[in-house]
Protein backbone atom coordinates (compact mmCIF):
# COMPACT_ATOMS: atom_id res chain seq x y z
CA UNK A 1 -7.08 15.63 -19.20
CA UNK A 2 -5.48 12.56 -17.77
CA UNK A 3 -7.30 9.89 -16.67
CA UNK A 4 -7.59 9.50 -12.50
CA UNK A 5 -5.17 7.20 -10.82
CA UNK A 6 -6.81 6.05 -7.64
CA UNK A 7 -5.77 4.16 -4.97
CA UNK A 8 -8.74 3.80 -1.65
CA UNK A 9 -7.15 3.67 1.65
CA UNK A 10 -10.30 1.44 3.23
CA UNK A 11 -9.81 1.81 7.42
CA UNK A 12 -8.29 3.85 8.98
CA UNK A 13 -6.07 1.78 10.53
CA UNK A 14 -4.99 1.26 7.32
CA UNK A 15 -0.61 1.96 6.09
CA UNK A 16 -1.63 0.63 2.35
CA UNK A 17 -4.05 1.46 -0.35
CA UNK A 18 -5.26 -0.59 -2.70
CA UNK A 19 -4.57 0.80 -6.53
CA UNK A 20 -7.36 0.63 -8.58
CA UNK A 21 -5.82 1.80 -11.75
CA UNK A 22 -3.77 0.60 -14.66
CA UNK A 23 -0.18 1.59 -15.99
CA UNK A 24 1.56 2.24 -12.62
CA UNK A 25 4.57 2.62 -13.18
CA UNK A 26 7.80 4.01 -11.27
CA UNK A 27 7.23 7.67 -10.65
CA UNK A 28 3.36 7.45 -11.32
CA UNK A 29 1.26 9.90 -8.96
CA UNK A 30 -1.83 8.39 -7.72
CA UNK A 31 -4.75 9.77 -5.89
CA UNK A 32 -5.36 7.97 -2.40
CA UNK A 33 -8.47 8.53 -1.04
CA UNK A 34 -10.39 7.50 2.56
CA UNK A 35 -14.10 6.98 3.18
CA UNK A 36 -14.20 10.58 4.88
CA UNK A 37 -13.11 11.71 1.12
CA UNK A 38 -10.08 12.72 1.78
CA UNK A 39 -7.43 12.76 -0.94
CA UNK A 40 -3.59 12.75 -0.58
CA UNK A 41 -1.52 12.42 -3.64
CA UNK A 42 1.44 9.84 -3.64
CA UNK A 43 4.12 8.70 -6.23
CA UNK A 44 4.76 5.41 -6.58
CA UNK A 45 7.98 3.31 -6.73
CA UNK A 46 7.87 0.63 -8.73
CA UNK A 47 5.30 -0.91 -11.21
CA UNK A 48 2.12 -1.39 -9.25
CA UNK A 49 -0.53 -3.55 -11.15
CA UNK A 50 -4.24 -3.01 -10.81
CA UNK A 51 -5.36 -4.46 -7.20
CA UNK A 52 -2.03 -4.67 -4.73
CA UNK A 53 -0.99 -2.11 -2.55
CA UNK A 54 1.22 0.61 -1.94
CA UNK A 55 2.51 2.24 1.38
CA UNK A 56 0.66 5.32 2.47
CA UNK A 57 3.62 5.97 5.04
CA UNK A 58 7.42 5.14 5.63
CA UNK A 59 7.07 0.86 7.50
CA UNK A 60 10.30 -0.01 9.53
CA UNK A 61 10.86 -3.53 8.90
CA UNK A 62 9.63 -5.49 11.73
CA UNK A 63 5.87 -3.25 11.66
CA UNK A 64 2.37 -4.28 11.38
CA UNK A 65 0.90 -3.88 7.73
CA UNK A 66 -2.54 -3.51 7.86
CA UNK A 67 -4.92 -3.42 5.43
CA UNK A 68 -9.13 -2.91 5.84
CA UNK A 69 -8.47 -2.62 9.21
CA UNK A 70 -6.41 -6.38 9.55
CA UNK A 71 -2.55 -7.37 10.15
CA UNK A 72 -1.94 -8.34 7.02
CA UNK A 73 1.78 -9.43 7.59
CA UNK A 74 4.88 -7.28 8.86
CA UNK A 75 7.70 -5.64 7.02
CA UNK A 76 10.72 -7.89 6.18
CA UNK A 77 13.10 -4.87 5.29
CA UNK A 78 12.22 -1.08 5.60
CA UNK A 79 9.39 0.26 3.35
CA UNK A 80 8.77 3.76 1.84
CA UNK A 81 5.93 5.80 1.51
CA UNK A 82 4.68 4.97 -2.31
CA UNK A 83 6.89 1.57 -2.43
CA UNK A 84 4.50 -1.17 -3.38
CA UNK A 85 4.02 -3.22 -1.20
CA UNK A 86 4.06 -7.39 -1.43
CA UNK A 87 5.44 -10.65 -1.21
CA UNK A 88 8.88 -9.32 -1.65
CA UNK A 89 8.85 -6.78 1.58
CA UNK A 90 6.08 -8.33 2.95
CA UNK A 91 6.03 -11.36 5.40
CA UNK A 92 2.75 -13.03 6.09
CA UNK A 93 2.14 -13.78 9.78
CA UNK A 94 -0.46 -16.02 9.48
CA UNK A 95 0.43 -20.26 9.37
CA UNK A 96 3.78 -19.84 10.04
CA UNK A 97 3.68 -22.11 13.29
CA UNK A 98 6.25 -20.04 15.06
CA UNK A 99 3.44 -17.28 16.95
């Protein structure tokens, strides 16, 4: 048997999930699951470590990423469903002066 590969999608509000699993790596499949217990399986792009997130759903660049219910930042280029998903497609909208 292999072992699970879980991700928990917390709100939802929520476009990411947060891996909880080790050894993701390009073309993984990983279980996302919600607090109703729902389960949707999604392969991942990229090497994911254990903790950050991956996109439960295609992101134009410019949209809202939210995470346990919060913006967490926007897009800065277009986003798949299963890319991981940080500071390298992700844009933090917090301190930036400019809002």
């Amino acid at each position: 048997m292999m072992d699970l590969k879980l991700a928990l999608k917390v709100d939802d509000l929520d476009n990411v999930a947060t891996i909880f699993a080790n050894d993701i790596t390009d073309g993984t499949a990983v279980e996302v699951r919600d607090k109703k217990g729902n389960m949707e399986e999604i392969v991942v792009h990229g090497d994911v470590p254990y903790g950050h997130k991956i996109a439960l759903c295609d992101i134009a660049k410019g949209e809202k990423i939210m995470k346990y219910g919060e913006c967490i930042g926007a897009a800065s280029q277009p986003i798949h469903k299963g890319d991981y998903v940080h500071v390298h497609n992700l844009e933090a909208l917090r301190g930036r002066g400019d809002l």
